[in-house]
N, C-alpha and C. Protein backbone atom coordinates (compact mmCIF):
# COMPACT_ATOMS: atom_id res chain seq x y z
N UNK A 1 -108.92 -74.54 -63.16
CA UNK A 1 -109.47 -73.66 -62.16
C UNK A 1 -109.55 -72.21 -62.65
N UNK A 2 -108.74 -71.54 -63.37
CA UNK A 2 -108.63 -70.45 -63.88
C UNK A 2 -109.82 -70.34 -65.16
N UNK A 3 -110.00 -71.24 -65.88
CA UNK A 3 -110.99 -70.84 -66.49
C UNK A 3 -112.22 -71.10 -65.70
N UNK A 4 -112.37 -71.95 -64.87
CA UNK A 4 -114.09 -71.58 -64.40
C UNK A 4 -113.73 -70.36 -63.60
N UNK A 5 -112.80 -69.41 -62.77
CA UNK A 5 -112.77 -67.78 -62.31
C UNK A 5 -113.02 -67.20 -63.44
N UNK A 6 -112.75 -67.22 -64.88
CA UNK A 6 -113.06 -66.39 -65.80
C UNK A 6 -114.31 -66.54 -65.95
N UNK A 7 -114.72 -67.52 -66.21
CA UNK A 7 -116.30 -67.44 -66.48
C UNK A 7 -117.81 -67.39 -65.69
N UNK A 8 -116.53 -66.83 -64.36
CA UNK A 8 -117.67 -66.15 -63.22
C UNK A 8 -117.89 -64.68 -63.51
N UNK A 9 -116.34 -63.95 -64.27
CA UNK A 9 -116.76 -62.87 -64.66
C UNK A 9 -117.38 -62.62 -65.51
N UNK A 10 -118.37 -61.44 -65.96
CA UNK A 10 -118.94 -60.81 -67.05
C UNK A 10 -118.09 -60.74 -68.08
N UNK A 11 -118.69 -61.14 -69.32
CA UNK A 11 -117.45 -60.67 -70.29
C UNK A 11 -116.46 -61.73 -71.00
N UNK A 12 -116.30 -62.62 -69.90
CA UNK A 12 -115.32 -63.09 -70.53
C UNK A 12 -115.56 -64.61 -71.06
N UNK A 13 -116.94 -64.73 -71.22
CA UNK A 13 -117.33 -66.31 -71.62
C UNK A 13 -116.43 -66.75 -72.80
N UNK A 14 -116.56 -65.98 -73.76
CA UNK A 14 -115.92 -66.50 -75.33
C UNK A 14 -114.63 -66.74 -74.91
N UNK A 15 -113.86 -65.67 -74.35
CA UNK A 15 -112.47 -66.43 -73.88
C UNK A 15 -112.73 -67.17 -72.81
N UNK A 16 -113.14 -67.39 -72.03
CA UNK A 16 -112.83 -69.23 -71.38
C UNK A 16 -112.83 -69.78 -72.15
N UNK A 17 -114.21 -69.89 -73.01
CA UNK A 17 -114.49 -70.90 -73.90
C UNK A 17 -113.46 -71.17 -74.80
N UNK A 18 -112.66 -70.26 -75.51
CA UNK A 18 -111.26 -70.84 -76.16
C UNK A 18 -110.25 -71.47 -75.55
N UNK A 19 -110.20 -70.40 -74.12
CA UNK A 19 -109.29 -71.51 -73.36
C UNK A 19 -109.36 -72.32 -72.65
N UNK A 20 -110.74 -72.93 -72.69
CA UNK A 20 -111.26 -74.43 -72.18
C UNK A 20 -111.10 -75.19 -73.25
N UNK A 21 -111.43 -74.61 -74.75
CA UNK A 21 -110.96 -75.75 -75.72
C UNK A 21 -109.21 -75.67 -75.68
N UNK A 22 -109.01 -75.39 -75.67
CA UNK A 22 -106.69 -75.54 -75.66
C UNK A 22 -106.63 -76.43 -74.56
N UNK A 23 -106.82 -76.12 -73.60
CA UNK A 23 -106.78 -77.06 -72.69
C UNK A 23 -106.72 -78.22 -72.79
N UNK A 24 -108.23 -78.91 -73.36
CA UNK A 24 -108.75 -79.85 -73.36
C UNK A 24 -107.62 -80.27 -74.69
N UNK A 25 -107.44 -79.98 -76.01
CA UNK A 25 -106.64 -79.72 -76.67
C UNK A 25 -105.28 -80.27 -76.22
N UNK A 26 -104.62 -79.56 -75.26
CA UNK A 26 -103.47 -79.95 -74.73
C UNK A 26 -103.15 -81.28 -73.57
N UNK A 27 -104.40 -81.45 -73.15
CA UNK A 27 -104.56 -82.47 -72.84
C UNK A 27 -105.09 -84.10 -73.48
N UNK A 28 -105.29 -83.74 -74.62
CA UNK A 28 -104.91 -84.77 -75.62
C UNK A 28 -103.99 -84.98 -76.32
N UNK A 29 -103.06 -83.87 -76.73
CA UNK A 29 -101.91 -84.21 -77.27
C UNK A 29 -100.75 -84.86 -75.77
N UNK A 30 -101.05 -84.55 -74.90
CA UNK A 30 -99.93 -85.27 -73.83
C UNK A 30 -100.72 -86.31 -73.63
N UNK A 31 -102.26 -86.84 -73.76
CA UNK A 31 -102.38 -87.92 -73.46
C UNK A 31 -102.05 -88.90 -74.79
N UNK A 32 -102.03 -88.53 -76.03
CA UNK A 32 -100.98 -89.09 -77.20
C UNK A 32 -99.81 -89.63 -77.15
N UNK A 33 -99.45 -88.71 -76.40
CA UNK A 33 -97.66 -88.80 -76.41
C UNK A 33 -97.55 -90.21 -75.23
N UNK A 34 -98.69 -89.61 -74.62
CA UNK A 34 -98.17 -90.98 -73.17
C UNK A 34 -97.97 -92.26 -73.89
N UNK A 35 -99.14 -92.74 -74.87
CA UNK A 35 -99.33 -93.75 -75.39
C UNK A 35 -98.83 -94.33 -76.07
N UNK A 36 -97.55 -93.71 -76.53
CA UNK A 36 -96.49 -94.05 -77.87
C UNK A 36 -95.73 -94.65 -76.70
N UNK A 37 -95.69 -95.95 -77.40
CA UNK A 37 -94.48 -96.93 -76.95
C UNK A 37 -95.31 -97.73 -75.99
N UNK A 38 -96.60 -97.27 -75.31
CA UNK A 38 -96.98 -98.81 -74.78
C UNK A 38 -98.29 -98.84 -75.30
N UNK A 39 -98.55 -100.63 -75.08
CA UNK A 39 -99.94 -101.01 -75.69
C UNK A 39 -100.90 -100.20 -76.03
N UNK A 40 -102.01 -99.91 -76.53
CA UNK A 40 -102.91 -98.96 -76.20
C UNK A 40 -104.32 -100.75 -75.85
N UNK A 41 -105.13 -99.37 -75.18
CA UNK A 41 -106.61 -100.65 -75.40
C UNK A 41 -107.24 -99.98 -76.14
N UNK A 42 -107.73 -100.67 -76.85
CA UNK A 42 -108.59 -100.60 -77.97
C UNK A 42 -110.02 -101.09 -77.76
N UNK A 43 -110.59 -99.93 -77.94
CA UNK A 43 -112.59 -100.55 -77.71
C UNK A 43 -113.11 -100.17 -78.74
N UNK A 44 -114.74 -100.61 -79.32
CA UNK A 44 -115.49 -100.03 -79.64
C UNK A 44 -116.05 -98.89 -80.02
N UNK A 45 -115.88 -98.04 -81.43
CA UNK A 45 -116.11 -97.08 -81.53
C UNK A 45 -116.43 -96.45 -82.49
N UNK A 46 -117.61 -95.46 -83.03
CA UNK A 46 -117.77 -95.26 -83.82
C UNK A 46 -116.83 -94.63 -85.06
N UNK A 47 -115.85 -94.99 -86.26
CA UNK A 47 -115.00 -94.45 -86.36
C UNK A 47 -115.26 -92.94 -87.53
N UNK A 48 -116.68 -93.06 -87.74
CA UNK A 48 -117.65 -92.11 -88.23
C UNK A 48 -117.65 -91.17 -87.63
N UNK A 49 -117.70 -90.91 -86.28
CA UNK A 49 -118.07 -89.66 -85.36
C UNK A 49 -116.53 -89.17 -85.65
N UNK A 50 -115.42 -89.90 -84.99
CA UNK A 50 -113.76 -89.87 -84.89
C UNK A 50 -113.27 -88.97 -85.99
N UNK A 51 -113.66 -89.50 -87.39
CA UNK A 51 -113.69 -88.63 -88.34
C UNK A 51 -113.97 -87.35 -88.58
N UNK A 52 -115.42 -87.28 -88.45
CA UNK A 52 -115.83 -86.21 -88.95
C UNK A 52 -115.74 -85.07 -87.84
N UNK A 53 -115.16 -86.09 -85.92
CA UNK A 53 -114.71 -84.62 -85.48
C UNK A 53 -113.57 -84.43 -85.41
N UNK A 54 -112.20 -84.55 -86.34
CA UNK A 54 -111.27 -84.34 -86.77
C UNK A 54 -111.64 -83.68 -87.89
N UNK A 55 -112.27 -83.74 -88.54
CA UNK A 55 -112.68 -82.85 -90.22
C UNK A 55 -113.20 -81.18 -89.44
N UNK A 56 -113.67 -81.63 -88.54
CA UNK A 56 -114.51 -79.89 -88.21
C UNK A 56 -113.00 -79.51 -87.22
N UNK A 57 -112.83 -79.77 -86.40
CA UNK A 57 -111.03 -79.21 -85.94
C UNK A 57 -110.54 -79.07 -87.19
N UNK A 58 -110.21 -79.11 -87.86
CA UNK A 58 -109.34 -78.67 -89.19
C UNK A 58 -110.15 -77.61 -90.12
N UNK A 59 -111.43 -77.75 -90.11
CA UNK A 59 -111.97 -76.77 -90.95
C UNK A 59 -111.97 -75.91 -90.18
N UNK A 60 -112.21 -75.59 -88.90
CA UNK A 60 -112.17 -74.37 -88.45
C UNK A 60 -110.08 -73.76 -88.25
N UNK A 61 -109.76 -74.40 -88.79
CA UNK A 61 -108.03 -74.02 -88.98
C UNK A 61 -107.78 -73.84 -90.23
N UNK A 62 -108.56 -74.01 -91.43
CA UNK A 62 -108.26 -73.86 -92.56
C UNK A 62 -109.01 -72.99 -93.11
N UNK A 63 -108.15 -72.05 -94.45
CA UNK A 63 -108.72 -70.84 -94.85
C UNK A 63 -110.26 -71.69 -95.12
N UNK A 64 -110.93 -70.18 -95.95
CA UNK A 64 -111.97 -70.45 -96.76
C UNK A 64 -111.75 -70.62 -98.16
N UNK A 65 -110.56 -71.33 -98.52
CA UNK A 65 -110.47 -71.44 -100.20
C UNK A 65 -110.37 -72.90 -99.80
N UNK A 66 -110.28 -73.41 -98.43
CA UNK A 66 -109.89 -75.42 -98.70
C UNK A 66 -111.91 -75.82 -98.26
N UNK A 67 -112.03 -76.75 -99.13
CA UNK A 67 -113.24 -76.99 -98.70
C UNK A 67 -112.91 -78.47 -98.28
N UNK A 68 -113.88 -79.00 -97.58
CA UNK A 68 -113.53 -80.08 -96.86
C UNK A 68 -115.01 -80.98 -96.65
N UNK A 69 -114.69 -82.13 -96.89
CA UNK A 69 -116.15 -83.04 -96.73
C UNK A 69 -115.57 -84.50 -97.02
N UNK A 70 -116.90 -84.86 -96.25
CA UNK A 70 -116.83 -86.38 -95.52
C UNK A 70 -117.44 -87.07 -96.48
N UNK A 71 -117.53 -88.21 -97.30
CA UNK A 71 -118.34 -89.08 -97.53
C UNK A 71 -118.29 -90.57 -97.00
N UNK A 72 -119.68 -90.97 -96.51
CA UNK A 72 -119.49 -92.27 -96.00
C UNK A 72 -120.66 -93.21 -96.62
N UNK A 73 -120.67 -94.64 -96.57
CA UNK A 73 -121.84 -95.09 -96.78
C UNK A 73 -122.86 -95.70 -95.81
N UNK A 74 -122.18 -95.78 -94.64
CA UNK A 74 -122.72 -95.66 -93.22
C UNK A 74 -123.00 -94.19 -92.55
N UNK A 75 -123.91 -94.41 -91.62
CA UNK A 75 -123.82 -93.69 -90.53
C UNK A 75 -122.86 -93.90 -89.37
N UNK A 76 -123.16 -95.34 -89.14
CA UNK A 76 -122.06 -95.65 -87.80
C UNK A 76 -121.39 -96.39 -88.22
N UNK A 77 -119.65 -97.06 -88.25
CA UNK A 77 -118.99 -97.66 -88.68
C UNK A 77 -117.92 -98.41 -87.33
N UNK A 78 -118.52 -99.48 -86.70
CA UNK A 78 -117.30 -99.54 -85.51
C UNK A 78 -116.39 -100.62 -85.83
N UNK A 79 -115.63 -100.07 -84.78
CA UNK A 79 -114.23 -100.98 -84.99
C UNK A 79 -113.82 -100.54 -83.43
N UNK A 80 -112.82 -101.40 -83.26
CA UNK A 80 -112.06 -101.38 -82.02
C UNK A 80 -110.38 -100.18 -82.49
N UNK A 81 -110.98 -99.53 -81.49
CA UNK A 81 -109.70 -98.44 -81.76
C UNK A 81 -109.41 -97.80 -80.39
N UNK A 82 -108.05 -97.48 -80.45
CA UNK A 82 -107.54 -96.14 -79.55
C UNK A 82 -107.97 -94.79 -80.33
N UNK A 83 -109.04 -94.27 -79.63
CA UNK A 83 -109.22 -92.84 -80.05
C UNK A 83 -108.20 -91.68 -80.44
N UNK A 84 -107.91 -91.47 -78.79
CA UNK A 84 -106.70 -90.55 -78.98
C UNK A 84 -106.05 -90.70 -79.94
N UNK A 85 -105.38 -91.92 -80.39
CA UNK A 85 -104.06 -92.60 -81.50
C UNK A 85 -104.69 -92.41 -82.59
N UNK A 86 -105.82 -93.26 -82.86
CA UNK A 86 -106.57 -92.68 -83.80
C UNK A 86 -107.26 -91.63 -84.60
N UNK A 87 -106.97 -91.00 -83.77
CA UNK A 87 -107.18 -89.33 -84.30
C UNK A 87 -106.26 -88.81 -84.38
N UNK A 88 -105.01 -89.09 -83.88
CA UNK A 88 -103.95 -87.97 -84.04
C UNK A 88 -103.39 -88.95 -85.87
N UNK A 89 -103.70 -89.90 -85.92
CA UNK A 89 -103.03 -90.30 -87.67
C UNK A 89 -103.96 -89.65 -88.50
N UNK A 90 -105.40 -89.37 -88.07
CA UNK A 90 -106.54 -88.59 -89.12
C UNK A 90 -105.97 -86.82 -89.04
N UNK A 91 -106.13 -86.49 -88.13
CA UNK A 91 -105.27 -85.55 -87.79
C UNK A 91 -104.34 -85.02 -88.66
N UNK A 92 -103.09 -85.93 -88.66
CA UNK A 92 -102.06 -85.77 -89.20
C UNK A 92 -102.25 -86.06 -90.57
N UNK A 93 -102.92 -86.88 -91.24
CA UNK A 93 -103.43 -87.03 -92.70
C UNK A 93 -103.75 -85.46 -93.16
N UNK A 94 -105.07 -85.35 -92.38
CA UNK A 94 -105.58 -83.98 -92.66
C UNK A 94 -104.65 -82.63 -92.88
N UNK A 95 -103.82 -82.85 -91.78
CA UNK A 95 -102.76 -81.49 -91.95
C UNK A 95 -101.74 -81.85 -92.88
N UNK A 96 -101.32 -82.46 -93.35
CA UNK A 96 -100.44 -82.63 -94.25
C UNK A 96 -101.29 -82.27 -95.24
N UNK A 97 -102.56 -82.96 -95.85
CA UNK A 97 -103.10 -82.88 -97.09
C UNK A 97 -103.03 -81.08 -97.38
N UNK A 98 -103.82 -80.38 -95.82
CA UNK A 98 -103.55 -78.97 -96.12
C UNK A 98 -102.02 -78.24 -96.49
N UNK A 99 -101.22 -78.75 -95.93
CA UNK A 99 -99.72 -78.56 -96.12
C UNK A 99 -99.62 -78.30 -97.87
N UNK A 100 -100.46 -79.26 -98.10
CA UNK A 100 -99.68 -80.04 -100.09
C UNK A 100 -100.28 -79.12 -100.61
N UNK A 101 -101.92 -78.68 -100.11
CA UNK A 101 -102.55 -77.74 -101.01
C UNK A 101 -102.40 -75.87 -101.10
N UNK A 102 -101.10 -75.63 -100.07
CA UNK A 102 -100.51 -73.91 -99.74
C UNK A 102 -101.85 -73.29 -99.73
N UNK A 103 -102.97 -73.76 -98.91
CA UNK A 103 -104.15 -73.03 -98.39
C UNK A 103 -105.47 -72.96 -99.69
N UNK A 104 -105.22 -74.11 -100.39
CA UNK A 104 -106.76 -73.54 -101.59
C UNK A 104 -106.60 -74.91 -101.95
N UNK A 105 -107.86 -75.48 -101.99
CA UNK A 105 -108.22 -77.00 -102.43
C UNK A 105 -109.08 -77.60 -102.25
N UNK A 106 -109.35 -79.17 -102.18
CA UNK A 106 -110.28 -80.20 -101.60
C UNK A 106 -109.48 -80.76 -101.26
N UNK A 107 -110.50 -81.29 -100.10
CA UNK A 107 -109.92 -82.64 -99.19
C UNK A 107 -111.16 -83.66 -99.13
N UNK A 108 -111.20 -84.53 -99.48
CA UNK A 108 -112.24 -85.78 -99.39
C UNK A 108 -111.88 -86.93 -98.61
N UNK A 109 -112.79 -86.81 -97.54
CA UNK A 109 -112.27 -88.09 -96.81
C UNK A 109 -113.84 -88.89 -97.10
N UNK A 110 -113.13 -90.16 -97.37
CA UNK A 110 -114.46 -91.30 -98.00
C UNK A 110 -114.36 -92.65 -97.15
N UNK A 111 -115.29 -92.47 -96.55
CA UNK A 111 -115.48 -93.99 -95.67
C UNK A 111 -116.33 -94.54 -95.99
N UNK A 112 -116.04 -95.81 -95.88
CA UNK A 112 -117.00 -97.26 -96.85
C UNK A 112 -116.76 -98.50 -96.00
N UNK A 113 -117.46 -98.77 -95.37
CA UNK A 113 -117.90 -100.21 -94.71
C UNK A 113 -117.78 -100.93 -95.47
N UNK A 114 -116.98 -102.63 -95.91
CA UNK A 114 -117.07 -103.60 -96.60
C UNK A 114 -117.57 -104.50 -95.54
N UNK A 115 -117.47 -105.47 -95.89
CA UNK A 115 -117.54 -107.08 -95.32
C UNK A 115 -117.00 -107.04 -94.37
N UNK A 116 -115.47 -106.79 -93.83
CA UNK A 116 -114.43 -107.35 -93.10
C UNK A 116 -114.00 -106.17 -92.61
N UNK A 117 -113.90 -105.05 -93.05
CA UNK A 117 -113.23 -103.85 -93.16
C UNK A 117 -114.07 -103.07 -93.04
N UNK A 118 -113.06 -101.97 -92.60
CA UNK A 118 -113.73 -100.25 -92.59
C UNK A 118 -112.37 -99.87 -93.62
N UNK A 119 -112.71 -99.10 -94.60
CA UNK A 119 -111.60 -98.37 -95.83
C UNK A 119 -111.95 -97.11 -95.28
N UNK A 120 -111.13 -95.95 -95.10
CA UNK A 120 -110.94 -94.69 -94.95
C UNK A 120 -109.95 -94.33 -95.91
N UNK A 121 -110.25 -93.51 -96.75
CA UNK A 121 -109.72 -92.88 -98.07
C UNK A 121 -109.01 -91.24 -97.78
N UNK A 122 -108.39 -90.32 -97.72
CA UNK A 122 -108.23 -89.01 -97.30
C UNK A 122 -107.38 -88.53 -98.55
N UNK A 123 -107.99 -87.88 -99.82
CA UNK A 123 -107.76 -87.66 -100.63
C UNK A 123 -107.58 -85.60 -100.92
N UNK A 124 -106.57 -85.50 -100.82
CA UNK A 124 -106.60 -83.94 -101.25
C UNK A 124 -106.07 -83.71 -102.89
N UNK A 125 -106.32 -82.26 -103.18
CA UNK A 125 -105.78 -81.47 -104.25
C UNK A 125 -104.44 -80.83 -104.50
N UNK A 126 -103.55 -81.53 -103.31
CA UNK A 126 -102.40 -80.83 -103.45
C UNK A 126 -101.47 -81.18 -104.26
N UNK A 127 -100.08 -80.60 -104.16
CA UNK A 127 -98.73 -80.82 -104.90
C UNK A 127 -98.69 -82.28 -105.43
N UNK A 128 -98.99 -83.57 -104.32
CA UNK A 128 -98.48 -84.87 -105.10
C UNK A 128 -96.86 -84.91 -104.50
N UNK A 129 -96.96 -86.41 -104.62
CA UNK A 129 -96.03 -86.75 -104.12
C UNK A 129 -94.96 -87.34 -105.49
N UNK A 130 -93.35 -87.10 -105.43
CA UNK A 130 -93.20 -87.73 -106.86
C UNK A 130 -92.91 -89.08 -106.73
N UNK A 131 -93.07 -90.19 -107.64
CA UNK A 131 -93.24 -91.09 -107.48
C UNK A 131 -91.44 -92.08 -106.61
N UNK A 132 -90.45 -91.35 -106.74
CA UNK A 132 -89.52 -91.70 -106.23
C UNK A 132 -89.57 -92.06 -104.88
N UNK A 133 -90.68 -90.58 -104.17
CA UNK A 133 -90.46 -90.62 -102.93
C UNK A 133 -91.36 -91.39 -102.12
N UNK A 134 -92.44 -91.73 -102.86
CA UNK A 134 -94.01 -92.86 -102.68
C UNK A 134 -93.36 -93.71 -101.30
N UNK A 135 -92.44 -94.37 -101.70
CA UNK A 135 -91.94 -95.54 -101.06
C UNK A 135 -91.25 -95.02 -99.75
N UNK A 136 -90.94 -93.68 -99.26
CA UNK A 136 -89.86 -92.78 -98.56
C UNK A 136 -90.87 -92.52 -97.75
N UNK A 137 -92.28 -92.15 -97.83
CA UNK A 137 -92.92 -91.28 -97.17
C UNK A 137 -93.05 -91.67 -95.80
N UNK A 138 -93.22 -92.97 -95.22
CA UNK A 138 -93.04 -93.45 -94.48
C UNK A 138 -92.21 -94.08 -93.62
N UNK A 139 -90.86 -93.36 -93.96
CA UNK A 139 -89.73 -93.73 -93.57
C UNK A 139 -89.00 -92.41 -92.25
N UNK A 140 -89.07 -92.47 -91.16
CA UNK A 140 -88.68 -91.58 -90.18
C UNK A 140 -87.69 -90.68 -90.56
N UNK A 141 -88.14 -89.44 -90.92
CA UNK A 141 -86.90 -88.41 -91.03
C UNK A 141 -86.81 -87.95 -92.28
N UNK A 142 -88.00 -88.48 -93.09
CA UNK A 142 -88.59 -87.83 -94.36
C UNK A 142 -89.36 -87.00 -94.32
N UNK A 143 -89.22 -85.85 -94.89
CA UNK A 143 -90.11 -84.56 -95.18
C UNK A 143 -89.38 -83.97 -96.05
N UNK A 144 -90.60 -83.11 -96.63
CA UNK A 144 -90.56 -82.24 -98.17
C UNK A 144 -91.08 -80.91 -97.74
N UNK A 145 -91.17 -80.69 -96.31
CA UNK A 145 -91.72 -79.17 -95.60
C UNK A 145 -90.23 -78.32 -95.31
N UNK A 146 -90.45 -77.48 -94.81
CA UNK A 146 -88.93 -76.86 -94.09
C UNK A 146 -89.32 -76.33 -92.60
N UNK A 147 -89.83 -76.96 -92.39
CA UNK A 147 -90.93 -77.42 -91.02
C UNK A 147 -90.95 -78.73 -90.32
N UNK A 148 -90.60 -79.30 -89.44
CA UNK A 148 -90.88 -80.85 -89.06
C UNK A 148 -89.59 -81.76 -89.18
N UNK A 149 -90.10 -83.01 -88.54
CA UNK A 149 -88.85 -83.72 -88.30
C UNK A 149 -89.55 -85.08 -89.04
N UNK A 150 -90.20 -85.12 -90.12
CA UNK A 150 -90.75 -86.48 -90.79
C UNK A 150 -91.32 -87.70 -90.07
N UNK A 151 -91.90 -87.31 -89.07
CA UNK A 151 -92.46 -88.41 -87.74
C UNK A 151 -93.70 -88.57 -87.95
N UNK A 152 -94.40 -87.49 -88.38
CA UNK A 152 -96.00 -88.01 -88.61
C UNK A 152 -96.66 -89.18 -89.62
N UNK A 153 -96.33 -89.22 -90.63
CA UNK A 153 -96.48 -90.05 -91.52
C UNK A 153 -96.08 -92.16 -90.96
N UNK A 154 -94.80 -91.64 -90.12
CA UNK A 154 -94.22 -93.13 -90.20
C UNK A 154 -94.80 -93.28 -88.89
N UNK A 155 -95.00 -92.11 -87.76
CA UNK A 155 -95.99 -92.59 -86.32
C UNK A 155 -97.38 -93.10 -86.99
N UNK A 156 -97.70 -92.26 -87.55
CA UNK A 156 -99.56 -92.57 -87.96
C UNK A 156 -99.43 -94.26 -88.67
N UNK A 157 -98.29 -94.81 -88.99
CA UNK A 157 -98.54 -95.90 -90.16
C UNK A 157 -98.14 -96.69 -88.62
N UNK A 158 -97.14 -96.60 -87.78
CA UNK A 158 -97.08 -97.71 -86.64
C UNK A 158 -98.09 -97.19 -85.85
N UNK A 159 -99.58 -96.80 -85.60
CA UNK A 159 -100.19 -96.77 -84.79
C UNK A 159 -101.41 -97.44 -85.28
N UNK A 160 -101.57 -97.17 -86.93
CA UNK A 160 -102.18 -97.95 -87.62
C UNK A 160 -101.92 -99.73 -87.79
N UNK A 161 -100.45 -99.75 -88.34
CA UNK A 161 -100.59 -101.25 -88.46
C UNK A 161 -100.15 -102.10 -87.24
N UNK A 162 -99.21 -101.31 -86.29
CA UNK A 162 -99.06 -102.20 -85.12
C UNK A 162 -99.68 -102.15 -84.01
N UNK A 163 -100.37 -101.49 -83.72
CA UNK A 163 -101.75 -101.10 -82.46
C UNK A 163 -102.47 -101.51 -82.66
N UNK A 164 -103.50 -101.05 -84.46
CA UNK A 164 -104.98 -101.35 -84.45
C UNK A 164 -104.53 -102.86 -85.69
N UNK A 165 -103.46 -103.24 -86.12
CA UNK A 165 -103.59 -103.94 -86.97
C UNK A 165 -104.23 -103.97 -88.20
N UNK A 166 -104.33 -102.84 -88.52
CA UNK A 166 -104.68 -102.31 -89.93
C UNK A 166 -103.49 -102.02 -91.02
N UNK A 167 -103.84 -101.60 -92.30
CA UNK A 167 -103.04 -100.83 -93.10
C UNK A 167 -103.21 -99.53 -93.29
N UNK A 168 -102.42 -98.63 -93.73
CA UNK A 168 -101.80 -97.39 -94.12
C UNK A 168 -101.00 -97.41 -95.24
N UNK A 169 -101.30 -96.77 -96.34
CA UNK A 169 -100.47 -96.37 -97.61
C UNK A 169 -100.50 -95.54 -98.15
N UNK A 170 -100.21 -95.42 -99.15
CA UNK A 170 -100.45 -94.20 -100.80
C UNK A 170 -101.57 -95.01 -101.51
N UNK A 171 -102.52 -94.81 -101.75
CA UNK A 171 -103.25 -95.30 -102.27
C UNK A 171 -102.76 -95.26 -103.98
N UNK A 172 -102.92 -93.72 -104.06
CA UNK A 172 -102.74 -93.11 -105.19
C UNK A 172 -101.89 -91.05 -104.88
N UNK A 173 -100.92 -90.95 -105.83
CA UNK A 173 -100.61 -89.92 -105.84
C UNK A 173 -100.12 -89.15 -107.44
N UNK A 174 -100.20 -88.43 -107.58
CA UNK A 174 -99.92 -87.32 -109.11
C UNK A 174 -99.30 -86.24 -108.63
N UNK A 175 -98.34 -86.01 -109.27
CA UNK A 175 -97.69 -84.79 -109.12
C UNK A 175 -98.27 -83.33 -109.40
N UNK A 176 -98.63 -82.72 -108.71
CA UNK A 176 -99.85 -81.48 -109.51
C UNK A 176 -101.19 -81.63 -109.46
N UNK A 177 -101.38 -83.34 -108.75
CA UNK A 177 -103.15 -83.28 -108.68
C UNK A 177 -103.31 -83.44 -107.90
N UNK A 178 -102.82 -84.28 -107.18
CA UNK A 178 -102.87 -84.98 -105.37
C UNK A 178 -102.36 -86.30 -104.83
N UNK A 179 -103.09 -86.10 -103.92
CA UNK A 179 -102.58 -87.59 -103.09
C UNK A 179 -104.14 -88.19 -102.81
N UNK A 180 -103.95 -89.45 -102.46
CA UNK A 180 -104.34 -90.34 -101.49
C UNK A 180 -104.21 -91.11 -101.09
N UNK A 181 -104.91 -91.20 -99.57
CA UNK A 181 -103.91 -92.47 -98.32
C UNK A 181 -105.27 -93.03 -98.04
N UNK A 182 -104.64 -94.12 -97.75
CA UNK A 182 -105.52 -95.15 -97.60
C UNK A 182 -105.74 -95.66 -96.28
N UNK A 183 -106.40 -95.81 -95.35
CA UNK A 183 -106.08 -96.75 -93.91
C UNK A 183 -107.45 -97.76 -94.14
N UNK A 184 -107.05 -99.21 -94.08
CA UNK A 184 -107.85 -100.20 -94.03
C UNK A 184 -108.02 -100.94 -92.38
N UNK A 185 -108.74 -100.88 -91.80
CA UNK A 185 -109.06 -101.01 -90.56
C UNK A 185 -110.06 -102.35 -90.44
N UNK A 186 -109.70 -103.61 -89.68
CA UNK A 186 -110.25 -104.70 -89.56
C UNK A 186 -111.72 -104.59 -88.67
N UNK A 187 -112.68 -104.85 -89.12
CA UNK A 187 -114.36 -104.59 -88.21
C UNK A 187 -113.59 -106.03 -86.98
């Protein structure tokens, strides 16, 4: 209600408009949270759009030294998913990858339709993971930030494999070159 009074006044469109996006914003992260711990339903959805509007939320949060781009070999790619859930593990991919790269890098997220599958790839330029900890990353209460409580990584992998019945991994990681994670998602 407060933002449509602001945007009766003169002046103040651009701020509603930010604080109509937080809002909306904050009302997806509590509708996230609701969803942890019971079923989700899962429909139909393009997981192409899902993507790439998680890639533009992050680019507009990230300097201008991280460049960021999508490759796919589709246009539309569906699968049965929880959105919300599903975006908060792309999400959380994404911000970590920025995490690894201390604000200057690439991030490549590569989606490829097979046969059976949708593959989503999210590959950055950062630090790398060392190979000790490969196997850790997904383990609750792991982190290498001085920030966080190590929940994103091991939520995003149970929302992936026990909700949508997909996989989540390390695809590949180098110490000094990067990472990449993998989520394999059943069509």
């Amino acid at each position: 209600g407060w933002v449509e009074m602001l945007k009766e006044e003169n002046g103040n469109q651009q701020i509603a408009t930010e604080i109509e996006k937080d809002v909306q914003r904050l009302r997806l992260v509590s509708d996230r949270l609701g969803k942890i711990g019971s079923i989700p339903q899962l429909e139909p959805h393009n997981v192409v759009l899902q993507v790439e509007e998680m890639v533009e939320y992050i680019r507009k949060r990230a300097t201008g030294k991280v460049h960021l781009e999508v490759k796919k070999n589709k246009a539309a790619m569906i699968v049965a998913i929880s959105p919300p859930l599903f975006d908060w593990v792309i999400e959380n991919l994404l911000k970590n990858a920025l995490d690894a790269m201390d604000g200057k890098g690439s991030i490549v997220v590569s989606m490829q339709e097979e046969e059976r599958t949708v593959v989503i790839d999210v590959a950055d330029t950062g630090k790398g993971i060392a190979s000790q900890n490969i196997n850790r990353v997904f383990k609750p209460g792991f982190t290498t930030k001085k920030r966080g409580w190590g929940l994103g990584l091991s939520l995003s992998k149970r929302i992936i494999e026990q909700y949508h019945k997909g996989q989540l991994y390390v695809k590949h990681s180098e110490p000094g070159k990067g990472t990449t994670f993998r989520i394999v998602l059943k069509k």
